[in-house]
N, C-alpha and C. Protein backbone atom coordinates (compact mmCIF):
# COMPACT_ATOMS: atom_id res chain seq x y z
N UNK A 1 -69.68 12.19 18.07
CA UNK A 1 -69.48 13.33 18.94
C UNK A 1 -70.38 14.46 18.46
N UNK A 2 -70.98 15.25 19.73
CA UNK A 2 -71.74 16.24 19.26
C UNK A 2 -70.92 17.47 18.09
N UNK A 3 -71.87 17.84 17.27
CA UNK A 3 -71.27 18.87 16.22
C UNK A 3 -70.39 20.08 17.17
N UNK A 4 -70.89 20.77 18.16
CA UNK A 4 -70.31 21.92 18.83
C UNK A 4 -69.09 21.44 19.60
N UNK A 5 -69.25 19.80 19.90
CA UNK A 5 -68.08 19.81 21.50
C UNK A 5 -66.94 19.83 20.28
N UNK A 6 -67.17 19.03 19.21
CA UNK A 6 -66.23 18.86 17.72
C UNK A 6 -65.53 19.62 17.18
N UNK A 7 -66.21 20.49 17.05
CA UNK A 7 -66.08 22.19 16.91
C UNK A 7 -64.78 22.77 17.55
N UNK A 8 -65.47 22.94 18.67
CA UNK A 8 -64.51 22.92 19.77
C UNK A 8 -63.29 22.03 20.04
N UNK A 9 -63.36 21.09 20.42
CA UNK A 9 -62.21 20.15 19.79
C UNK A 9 -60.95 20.74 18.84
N UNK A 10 -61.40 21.02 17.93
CA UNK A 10 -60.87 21.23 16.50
C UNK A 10 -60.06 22.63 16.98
N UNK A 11 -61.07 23.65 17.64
CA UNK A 11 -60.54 24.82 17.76
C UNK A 11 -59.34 24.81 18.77
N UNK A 12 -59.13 24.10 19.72
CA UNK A 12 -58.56 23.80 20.96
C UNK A 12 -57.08 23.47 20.20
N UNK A 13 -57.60 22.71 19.36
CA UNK A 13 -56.29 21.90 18.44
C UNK A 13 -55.68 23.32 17.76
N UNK A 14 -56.25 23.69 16.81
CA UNK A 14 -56.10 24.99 16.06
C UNK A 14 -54.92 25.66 17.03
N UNK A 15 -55.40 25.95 18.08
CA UNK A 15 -55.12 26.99 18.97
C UNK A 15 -53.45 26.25 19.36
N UNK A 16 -53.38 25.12 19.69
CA UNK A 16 -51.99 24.27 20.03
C UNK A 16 -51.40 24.40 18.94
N UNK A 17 -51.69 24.54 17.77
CA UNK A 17 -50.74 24.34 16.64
C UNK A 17 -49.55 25.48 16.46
N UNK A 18 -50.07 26.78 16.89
CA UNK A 18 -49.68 28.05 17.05
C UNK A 18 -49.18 27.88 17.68
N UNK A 19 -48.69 27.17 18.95
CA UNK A 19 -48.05 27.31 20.39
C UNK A 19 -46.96 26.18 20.36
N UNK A 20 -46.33 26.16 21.27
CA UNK A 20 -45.30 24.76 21.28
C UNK A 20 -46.10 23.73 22.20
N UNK A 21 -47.55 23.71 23.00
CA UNK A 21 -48.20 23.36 23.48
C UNK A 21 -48.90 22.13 22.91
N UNK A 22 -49.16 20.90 23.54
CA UNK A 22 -49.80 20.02 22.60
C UNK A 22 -50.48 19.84 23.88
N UNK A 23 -51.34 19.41 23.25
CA UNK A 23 -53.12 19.39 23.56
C UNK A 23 -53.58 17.76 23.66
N UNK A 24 -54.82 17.13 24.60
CA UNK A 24 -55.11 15.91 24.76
C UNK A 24 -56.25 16.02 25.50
N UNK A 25 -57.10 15.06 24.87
CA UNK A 25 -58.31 14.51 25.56
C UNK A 25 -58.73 13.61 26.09
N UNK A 26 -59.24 12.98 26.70
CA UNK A 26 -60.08 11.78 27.23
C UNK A 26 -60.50 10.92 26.59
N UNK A 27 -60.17 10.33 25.74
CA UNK A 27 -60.72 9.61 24.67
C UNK A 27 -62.07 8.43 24.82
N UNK A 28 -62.70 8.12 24.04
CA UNK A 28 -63.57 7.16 24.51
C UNK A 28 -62.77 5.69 24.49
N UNK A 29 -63.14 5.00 25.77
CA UNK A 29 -62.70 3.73 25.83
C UNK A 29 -63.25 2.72 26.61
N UNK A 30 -63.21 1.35 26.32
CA UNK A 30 -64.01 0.67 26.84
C UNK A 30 -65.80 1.28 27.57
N UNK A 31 -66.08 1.43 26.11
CA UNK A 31 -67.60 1.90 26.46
C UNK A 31 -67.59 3.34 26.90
N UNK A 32 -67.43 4.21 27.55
CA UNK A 32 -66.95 5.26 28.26
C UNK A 32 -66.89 6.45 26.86
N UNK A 33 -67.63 7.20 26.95
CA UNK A 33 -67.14 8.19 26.57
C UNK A 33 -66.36 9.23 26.53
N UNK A 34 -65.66 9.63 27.30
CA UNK A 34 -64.62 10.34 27.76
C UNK A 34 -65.02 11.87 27.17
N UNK A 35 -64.33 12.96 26.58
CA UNK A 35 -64.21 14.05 25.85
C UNK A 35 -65.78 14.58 25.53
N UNK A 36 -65.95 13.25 24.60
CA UNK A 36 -66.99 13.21 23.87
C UNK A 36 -68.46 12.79 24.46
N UNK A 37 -68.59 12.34 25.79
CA UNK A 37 -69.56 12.48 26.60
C UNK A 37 -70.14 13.96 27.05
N UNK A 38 -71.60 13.47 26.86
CA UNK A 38 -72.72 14.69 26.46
C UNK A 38 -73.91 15.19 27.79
N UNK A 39 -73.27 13.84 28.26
CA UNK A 39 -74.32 13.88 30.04
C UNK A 39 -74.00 15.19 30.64
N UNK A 40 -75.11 15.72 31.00
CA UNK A 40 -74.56 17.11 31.77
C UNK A 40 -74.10 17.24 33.16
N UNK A 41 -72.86 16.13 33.14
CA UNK A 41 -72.13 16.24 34.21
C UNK A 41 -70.69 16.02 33.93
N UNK A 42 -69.81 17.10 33.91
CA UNK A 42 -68.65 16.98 33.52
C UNK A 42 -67.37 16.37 34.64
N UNK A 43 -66.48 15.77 34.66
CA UNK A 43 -65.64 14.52 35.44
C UNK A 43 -64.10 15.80 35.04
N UNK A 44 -63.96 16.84 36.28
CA UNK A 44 -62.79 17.72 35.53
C UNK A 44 -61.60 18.03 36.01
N UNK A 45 -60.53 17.30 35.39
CA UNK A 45 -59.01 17.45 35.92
C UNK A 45 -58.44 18.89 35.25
N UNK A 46 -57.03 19.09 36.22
CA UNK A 46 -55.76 19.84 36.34
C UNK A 46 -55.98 20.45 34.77
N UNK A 47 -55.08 19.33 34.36
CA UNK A 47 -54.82 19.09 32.83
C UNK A 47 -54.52 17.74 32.77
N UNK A 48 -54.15 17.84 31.49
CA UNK A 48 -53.66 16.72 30.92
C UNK A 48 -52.05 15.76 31.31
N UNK A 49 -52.10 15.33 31.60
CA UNK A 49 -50.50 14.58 32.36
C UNK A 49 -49.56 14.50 30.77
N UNK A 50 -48.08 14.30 31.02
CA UNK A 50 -47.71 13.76 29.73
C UNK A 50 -47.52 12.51 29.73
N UNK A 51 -48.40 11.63 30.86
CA UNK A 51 -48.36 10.24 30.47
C UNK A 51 -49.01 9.38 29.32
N UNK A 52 -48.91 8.32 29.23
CA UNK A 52 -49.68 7.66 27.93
C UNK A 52 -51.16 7.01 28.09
N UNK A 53 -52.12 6.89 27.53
CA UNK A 53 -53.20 6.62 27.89
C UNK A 53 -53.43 5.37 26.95
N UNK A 54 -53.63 3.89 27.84
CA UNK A 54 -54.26 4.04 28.60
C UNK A 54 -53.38 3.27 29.66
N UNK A 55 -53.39 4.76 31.26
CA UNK A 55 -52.34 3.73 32.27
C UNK A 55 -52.95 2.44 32.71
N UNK A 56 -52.82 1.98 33.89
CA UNK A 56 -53.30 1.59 34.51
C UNK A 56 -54.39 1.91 35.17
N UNK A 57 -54.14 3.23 35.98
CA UNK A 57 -55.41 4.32 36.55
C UNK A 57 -56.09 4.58 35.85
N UNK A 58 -55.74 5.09 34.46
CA UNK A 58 -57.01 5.55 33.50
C UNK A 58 -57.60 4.13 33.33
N UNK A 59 -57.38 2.67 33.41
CA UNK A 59 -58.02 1.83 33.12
C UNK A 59 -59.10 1.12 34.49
N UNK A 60 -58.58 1.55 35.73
CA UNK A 60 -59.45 1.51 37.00
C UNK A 60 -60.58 2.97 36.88
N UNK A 61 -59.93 4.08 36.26
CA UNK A 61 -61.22 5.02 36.18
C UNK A 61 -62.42 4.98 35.37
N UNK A 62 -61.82 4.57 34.23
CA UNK A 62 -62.70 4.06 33.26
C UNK A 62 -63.67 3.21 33.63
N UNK A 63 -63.17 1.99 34.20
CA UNK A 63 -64.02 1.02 35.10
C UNK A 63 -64.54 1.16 35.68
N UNK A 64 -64.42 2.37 36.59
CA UNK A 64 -65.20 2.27 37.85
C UNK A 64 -66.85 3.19 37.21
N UNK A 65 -66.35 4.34 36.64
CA UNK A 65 -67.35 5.26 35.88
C UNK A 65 -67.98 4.16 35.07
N UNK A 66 -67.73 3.45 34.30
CA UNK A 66 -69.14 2.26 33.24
C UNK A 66 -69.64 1.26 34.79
N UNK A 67 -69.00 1.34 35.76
CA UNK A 67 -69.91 0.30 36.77
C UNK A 67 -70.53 1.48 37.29
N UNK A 68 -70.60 2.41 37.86
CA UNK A 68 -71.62 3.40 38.48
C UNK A 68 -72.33 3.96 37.09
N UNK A 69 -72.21 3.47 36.12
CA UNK A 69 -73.67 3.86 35.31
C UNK A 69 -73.19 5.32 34.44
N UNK A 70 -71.79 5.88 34.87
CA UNK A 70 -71.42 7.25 34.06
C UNK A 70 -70.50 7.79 32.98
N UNK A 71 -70.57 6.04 31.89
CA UNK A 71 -70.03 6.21 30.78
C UNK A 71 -70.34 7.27 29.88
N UNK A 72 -71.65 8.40 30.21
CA UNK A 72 -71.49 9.26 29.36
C UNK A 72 -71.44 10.89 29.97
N UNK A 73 -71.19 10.56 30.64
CA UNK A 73 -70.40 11.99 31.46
C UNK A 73 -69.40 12.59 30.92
N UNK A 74 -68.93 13.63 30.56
CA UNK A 74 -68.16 14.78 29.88
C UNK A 74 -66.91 14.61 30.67
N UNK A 75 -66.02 14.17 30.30
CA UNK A 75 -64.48 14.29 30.97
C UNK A 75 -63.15 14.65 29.89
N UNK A 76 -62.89 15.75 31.26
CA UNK A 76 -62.15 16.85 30.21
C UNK A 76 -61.23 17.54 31.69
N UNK A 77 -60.38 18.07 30.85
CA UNK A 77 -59.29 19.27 31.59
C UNK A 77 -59.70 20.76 31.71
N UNK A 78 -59.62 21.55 32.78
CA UNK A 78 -59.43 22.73 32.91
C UNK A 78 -58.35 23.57 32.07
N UNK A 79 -57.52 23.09 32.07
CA UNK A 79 -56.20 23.17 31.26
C UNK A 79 -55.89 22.64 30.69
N UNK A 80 -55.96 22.66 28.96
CA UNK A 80 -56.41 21.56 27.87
C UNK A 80 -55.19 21.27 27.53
N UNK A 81 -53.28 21.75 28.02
CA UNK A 81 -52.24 21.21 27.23
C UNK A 81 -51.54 20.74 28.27
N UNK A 82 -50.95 20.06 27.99
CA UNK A 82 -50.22 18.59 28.73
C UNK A 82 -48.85 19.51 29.62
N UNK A 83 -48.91 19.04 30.63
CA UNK A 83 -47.34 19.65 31.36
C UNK A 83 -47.11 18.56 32.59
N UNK A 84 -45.60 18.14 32.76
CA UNK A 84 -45.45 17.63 33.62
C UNK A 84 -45.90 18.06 35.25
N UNK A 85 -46.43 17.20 36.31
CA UNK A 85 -46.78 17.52 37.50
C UNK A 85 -46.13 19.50 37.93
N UNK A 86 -44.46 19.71 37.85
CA UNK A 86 -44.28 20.13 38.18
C UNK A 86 -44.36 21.42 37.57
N UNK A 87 -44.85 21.53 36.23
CA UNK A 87 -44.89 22.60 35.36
C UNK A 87 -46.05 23.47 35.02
N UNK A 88 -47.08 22.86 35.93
CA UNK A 88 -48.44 23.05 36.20
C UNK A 88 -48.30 24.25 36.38
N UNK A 89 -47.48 24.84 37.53
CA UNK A 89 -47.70 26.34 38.25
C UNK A 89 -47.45 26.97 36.94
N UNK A 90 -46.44 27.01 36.62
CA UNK A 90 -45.43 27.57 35.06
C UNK A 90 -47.27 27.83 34.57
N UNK A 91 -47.87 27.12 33.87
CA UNK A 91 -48.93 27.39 33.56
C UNK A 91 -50.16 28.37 33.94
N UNK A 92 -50.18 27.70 35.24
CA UNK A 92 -51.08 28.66 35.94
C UNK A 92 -50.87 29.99 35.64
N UNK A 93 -49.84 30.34 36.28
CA UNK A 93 -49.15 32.09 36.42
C UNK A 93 -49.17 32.69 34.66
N UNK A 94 -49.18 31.90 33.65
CA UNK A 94 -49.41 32.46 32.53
C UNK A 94 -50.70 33.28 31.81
N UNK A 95 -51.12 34.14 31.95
CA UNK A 95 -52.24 35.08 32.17
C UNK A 95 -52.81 34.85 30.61
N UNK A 96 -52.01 34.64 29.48
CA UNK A 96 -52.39 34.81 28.62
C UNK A 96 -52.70 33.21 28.00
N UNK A 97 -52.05 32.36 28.45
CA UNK A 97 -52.44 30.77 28.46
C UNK A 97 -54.27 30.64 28.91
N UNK A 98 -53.92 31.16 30.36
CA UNK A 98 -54.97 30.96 31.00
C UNK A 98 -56.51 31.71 30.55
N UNK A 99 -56.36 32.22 29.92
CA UNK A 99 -57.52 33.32 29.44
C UNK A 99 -57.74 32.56 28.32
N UNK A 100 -57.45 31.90 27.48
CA UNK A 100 -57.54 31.15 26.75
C UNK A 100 -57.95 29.36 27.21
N UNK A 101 -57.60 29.23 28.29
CA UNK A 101 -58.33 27.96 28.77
C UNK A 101 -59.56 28.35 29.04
N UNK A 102 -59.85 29.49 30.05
CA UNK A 102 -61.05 29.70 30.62
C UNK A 102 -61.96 29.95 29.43
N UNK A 103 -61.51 30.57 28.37
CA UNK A 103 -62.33 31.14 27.23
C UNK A 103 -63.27 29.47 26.58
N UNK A 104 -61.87 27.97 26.72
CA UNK A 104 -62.50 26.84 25.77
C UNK A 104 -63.10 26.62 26.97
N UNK A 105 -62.90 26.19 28.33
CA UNK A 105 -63.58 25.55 29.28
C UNK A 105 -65.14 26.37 29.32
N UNK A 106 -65.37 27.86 29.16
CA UNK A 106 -66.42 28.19 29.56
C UNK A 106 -67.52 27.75 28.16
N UNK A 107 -66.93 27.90 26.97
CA UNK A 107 -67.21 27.14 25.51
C UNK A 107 -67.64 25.82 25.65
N UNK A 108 -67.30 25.07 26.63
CA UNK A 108 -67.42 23.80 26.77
C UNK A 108 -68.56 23.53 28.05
N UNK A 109 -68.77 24.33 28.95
CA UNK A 109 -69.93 24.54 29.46
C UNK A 109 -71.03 24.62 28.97
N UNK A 110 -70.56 25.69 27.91
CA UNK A 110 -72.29 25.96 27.09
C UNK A 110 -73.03 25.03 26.82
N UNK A 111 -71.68 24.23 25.62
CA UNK A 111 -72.17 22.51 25.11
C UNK A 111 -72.73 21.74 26.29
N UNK A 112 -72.25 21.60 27.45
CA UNK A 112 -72.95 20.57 28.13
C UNK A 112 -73.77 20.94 29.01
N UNK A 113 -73.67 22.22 29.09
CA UNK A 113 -74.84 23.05 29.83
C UNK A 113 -75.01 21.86 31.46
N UNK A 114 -73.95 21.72 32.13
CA UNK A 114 -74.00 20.80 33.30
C UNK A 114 -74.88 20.83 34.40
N UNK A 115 -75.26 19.92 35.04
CA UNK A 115 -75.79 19.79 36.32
C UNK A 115 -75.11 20.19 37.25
N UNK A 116 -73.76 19.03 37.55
CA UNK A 116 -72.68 18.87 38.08
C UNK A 116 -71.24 18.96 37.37
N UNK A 117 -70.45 19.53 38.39
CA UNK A 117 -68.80 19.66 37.72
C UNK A 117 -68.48 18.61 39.01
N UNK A 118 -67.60 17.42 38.71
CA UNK A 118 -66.99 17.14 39.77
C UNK A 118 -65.39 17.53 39.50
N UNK A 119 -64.91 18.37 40.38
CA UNK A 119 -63.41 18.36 40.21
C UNK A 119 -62.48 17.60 41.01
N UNK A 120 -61.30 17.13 40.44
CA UNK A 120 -60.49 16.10 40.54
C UNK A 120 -59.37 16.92 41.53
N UNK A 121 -59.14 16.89 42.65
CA UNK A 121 -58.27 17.42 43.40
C UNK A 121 -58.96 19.17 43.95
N UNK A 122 -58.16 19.21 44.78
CA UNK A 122 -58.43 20.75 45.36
C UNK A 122 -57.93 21.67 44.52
N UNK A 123 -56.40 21.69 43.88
CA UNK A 123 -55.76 22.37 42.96
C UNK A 123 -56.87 22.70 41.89
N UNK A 124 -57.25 21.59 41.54
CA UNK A 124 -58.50 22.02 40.04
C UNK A 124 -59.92 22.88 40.64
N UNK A 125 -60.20 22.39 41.87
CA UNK A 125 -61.30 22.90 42.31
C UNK A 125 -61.02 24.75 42.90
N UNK A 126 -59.97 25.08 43.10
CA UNK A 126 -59.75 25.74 43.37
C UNK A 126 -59.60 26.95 41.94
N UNK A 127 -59.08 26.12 41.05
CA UNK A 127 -58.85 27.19 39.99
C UNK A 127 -60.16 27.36 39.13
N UNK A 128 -60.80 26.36 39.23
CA UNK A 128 -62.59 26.39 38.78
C UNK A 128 -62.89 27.77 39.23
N UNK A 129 -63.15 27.44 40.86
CA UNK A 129 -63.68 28.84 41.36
C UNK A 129 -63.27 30.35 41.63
N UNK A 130 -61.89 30.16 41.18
CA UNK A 130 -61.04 31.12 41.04
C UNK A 130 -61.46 31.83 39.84
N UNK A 131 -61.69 30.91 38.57
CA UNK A 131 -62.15 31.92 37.39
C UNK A 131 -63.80 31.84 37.02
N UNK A 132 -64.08 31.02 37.66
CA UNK A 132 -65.72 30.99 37.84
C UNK A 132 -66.37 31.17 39.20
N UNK A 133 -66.01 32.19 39.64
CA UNK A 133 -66.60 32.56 41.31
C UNK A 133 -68.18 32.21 41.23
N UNK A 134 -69.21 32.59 40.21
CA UNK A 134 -70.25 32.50 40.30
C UNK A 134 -70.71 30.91 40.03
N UNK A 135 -70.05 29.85 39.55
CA UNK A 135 -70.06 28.37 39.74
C UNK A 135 -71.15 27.87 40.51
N UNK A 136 -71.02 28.01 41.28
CA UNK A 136 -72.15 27.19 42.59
C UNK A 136 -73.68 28.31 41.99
N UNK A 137 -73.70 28.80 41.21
CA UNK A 137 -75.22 29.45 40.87
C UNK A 137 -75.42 28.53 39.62
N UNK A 138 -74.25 28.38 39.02
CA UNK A 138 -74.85 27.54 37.47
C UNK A 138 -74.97 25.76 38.44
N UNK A 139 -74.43 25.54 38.45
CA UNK A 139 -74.46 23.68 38.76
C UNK A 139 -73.97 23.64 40.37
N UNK A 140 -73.38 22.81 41.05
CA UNK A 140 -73.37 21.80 41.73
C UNK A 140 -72.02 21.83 41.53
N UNK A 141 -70.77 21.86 42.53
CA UNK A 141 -69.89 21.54 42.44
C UNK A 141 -68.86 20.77 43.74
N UNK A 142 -68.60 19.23 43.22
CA UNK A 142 -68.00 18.07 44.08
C UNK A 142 -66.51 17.64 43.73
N UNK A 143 -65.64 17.82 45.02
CA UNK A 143 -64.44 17.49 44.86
C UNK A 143 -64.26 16.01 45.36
N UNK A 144 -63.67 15.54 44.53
CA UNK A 144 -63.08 14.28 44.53
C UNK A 144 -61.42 13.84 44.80
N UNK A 145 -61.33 13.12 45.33
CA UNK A 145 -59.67 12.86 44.82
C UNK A 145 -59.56 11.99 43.45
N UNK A 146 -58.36 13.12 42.68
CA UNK A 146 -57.61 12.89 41.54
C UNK A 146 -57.41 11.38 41.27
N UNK A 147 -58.02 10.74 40.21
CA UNK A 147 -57.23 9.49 40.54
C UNK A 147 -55.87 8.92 40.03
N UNK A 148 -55.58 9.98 40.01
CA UNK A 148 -53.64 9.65 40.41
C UNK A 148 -52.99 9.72 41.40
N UNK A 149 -53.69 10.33 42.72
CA UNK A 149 -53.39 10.44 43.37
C UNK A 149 -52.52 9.34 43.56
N UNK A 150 -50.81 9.79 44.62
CA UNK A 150 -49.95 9.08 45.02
C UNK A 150 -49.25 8.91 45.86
N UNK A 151 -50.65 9.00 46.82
CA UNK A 151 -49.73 9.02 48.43
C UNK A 151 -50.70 7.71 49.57
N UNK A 152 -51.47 6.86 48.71
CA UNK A 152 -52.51 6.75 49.45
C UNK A 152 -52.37 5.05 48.39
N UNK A 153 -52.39 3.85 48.86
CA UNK A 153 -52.88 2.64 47.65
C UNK A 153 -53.74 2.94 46.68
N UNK A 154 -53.41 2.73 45.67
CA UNK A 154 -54.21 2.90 44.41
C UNK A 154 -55.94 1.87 44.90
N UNK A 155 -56.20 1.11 45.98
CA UNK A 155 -57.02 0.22 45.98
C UNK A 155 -57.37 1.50 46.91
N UNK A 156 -57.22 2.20 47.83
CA UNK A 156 -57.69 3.01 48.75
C UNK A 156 -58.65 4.22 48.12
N UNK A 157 -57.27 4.80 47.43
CA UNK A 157 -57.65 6.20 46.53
C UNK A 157 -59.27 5.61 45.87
N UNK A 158 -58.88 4.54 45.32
CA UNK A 158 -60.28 3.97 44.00
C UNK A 158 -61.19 3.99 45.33
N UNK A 159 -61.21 3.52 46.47
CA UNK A 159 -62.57 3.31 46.77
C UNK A 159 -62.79 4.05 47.18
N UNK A 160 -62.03 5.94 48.10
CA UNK A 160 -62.44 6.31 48.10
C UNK A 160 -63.37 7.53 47.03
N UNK A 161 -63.00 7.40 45.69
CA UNK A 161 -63.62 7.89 44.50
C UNK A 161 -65.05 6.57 44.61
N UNK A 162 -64.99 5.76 44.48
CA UNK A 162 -66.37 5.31 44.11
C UNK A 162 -67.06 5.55 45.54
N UNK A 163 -66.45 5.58 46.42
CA UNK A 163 -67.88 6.42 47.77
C UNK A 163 -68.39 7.58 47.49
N UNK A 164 -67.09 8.28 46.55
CA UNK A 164 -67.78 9.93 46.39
C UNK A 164 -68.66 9.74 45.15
N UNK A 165 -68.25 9.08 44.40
CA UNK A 165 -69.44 8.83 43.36
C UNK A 165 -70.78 8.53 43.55
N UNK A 166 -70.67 7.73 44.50
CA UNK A 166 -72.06 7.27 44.65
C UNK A 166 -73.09 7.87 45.22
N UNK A 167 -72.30 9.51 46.36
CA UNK A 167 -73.14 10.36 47.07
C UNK A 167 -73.54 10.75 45.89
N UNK A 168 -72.59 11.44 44.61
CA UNK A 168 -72.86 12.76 43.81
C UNK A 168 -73.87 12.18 43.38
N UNK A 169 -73.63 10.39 42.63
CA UNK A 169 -74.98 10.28 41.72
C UNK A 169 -75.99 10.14 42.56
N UNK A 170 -76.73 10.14 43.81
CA UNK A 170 -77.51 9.62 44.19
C UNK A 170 -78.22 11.49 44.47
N UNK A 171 -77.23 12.54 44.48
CA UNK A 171 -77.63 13.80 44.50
C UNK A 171 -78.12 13.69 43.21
N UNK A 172 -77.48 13.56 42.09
CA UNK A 172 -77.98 13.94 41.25
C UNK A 172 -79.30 13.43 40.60
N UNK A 173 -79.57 12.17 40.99
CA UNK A 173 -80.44 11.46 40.47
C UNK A 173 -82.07 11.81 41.21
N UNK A 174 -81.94 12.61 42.03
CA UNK A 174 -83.09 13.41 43.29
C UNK A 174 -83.64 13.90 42.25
């Protein structure tokens, strides 16, 4: 892992230890870099779920990203500590949480200095541009559906993520 994303890492952790908040990353798996991917295109959810990794979905996402070629793409949370679906808002509305995400997420920009952000749902895309209004001047930014999504077959949701994949990379690759 690069020395700065590490860094960072570490500090993120630091920062949870103080809090009753626990903290989680993307880990690298099956080839895939997750967290620790350096490609300057970051893959960016909600937060962190308090499910266990690796589900099922994380094992179709994983898959699908090393078959489109984007095992080293930066995948990471907007909101680096774990809360159940419904505790998300609880988060949001916390001013002093949140100033502190935006502070590691924009830290974590620097490091990958991105092309593209793709965000994972409208909820995430929305709070991107909510604290980064000026966004669309630094990179490129593509919403995707979440792949947890759970209203839709998990065979549906996946394919429609690898159609959106394949526009972004074929933008990006111009």
């Amino acid at each position: 892992m690069d020395t700065d994303l590490q860094e960072l890492k570490e500090n993120i952790e630091n920062y949870a230890k103080g809090t009753s908040q626990e903290v989680w990353f993307y880990p690298e798996y099956e080839g895939v870099k997750g967290f620790s991917g350096m490609q300057n295109i970051i893959l960016l959810g909600l937060n962190p779920s308090s499910g266990t990794f690796p589900s099922s979905k994380d094992k179709l996402l994983y898959d699908l990203l090393k078959q489109k070629g984007l095992e080293f793409i930066h995948i990471t949370d907007f909101i680096k500590v774990r809360a159940k679906n419904k505790h998300v808002t609880n988060l949001i509305v916390n001013d002093e949480l949140m100033k502190k995400q935006v502070d590691f997420f924009s830290d974590e920009m620097n490091i990958i200095k991105p092309k593209i952000i793709i965000t994972m749902g409208y909820q995430c895309d929305n709070l991107l541009k909510q604290y980064f209004p000026k966004i669309d001047k630094i990179c490129k930014v593509y919403v995707i559906k979440h792949y947890g999504y759970r209203f839709k077959s998990v065979e549906k949701v996946f394919e429609e993520i690898s159609q959106q994949l394949d526009k972004i990379k074929e933008e990006y690759e111009k």
